[in-house]
Every structure is written in structure tokens, then in C-alpha cells.
Protein backbone atom coordinates (compact mmCIF):
# COMPACT_ATOMS: atom_id res chain seq x y z
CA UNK A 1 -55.65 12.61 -65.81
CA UNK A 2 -56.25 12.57 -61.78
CA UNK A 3 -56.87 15.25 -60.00
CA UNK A 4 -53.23 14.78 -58.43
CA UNK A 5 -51.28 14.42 -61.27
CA UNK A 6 -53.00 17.74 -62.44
CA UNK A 7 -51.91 19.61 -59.61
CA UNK A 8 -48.37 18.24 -59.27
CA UNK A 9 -47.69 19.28 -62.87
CA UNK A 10 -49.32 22.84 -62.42
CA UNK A 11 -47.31 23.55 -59.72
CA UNK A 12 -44.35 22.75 -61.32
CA UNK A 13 -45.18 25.01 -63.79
CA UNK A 14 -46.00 27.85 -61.22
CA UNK A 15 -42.99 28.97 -60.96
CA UNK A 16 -41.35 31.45 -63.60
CA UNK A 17 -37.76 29.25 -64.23
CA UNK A 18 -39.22 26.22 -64.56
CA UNK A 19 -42.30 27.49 -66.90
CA UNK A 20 -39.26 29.30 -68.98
CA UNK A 21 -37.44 25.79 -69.50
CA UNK A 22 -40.44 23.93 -69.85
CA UNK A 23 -41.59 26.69 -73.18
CA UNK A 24 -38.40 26.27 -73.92
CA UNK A 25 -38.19 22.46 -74.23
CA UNK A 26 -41.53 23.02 -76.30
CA UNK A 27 -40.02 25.17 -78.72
CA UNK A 28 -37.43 22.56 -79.06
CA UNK A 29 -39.24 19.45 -80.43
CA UNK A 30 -38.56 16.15 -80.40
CA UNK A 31 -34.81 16.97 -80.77
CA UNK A 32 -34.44 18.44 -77.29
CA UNK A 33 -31.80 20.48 -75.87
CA UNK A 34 -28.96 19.34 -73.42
CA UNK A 35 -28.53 20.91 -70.25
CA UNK A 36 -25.78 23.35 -70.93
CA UNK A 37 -28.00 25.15 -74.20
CA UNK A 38 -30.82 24.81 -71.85
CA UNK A 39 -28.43 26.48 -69.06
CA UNK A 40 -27.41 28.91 -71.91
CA UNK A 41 -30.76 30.08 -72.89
CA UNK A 42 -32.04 30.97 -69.78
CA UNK A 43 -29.20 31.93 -67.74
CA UNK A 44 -29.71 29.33 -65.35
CA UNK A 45 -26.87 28.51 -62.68
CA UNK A 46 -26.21 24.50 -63.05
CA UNK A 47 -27.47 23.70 -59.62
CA UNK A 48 -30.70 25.79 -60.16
CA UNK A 49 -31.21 24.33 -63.40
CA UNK A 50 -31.00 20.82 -62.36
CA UNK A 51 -33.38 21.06 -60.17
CA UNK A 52 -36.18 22.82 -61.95
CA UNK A 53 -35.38 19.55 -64.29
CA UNK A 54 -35.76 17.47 -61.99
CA UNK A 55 -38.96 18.77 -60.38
CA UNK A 56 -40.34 19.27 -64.39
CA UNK A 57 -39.34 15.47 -64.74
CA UNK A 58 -41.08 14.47 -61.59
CA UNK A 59 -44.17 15.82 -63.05
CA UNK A 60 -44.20 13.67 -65.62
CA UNK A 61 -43.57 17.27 -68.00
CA UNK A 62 -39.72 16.84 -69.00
CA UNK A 63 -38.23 13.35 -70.08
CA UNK A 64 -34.61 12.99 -70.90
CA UNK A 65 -31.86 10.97 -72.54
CA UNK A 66 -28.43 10.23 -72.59
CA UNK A 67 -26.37 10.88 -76.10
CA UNK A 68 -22.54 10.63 -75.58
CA UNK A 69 -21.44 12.98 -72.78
CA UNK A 70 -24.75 15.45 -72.79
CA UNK A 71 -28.28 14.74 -71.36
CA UNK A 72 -30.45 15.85 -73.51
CA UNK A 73 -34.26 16.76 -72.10
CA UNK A 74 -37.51 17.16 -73.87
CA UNK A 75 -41.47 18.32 -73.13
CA UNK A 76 -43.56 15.06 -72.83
CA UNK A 77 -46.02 16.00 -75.56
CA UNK A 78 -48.62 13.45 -74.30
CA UNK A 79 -48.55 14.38 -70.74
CA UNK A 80 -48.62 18.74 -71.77
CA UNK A 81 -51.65 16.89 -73.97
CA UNK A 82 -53.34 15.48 -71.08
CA UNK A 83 -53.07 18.41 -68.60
CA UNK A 84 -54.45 20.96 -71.63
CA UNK A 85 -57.43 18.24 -71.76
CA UNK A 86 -57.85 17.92 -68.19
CA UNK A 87 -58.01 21.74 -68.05
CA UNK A 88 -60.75 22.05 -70.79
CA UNK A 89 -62.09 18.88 -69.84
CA UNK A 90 -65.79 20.38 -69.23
CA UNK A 91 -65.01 23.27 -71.16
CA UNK A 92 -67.80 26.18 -71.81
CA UNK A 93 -71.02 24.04 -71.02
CA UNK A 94 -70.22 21.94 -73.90
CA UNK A 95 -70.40 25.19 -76.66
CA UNK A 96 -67.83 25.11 -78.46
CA UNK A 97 -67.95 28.60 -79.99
CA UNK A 98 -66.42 29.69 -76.67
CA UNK A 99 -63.53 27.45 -76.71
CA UNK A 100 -63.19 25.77 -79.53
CA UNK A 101 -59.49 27.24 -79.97
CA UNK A 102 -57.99 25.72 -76.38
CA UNK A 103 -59.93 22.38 -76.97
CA UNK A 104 -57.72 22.55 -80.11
CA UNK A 105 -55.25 23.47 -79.00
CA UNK A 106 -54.64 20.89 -76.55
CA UNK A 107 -55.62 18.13 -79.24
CA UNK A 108 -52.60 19.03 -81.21
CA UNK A 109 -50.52 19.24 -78.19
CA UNK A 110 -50.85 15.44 -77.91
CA UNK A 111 -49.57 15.40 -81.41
CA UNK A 112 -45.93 16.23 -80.74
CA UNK A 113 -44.02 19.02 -81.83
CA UNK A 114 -45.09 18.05 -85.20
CA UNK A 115 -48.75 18.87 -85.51
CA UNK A 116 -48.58 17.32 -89.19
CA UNK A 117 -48.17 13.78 -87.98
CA UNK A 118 -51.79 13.77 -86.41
């Protein structure tokens, strides 16, 4: 990941709504959540909400989809995946008795929502 594309996602996440619907959107897997639950959950107002999507989205954090009437957004796995890695990149000098967890951590991340399918 570039140094850019690091920073644009971090400061998406830097603010407390948009890090709340972005855990959120993690919690809910591959499945997702349309924008009312997501709305619901937080107790976002609509217009506030849409644009912590969009600003998540432009990060390359949230992808969405259309089903029927709802739009329903998810965590992009890989790119969470890549920012973990690019954030442990040269981890602890190499020893990984400091930080083995987070380098693990961010391996599964890259696996989905469903750390069994690595």
C-alpha cells in the first residue's frame, strides 16, 4: 500500500462516526447492512450517514451494492488487510514475540469475515 492510500484511509477512520460504521460493517460480514440498519444502529441522520459512506468508500474501506430498493454496504476485507499490513509492515525489528498477535491479526483480516476460508 502507498504511503497515500495509507493516510487517506486513516483519516477516514479518524473520526468517531465513520470508525463506528466502518466496525460496524466489520461485524457484518460479507452480508452487509443497507443504509437504513446502518442508519438504525448508530443513530445516524441520513445526510450524515451518507456522507461518512461516501468518504469510507472513497477510501477504498466501504464497497456497496444495489439489491432491490436498498444499498447495501460492506468493509473491503482486502483493503482493512492491506492498511493492518502497511501498519505492521516493519513491525518490532523483525521479533515477532512483540507482535506476533497484530501481524496476525491483519493476515486474517485479508481473509474476509470468514477467517476459516484462509
Amino acid at each position: 500500500m502507498e504511503h497515500k492510500t495509507a493516510v487517506t484511509a486513516l483519516s477516514a477512520l479518524g473520526h468517531a462516526g465513520r470508525l463506528e460504521v466502518f466496525r460496524l460493517l466489520v461485524k457484518a460480514g460479507v452480508e452487509g447492512m443497507a443504509a437504513g440498519e446502518i442508519a438504525r444502529a448508530t443513530g445516524s441522520l441520513p445526510n450524515t450517514l451518507s456522507a461518512n459512506l461516501n468518504i469510507l468508500s472513497g477510501a477504498g474501506l466501504v464497497q456497496s451494492r444495489r439489491e432491490g430498493r436498498s444499498i447495501i454496504y460492506t468493509a473491503d476485507y482486502a483493503r482493512m488487510g492491506q492498511l493492518l499490513a502497511f501498519l505492521v509492515e516493519d513491525c518490532c525489528a523483525g521479533k515477532p514475540e512483540i507482535c506476533g498477535v497484530v501481524t496476525e491479526i491483519a493476515a486474517r483480516s485479508a481473509c474476509g469475515a470468514d477467517a476459516g476460508s484462509c
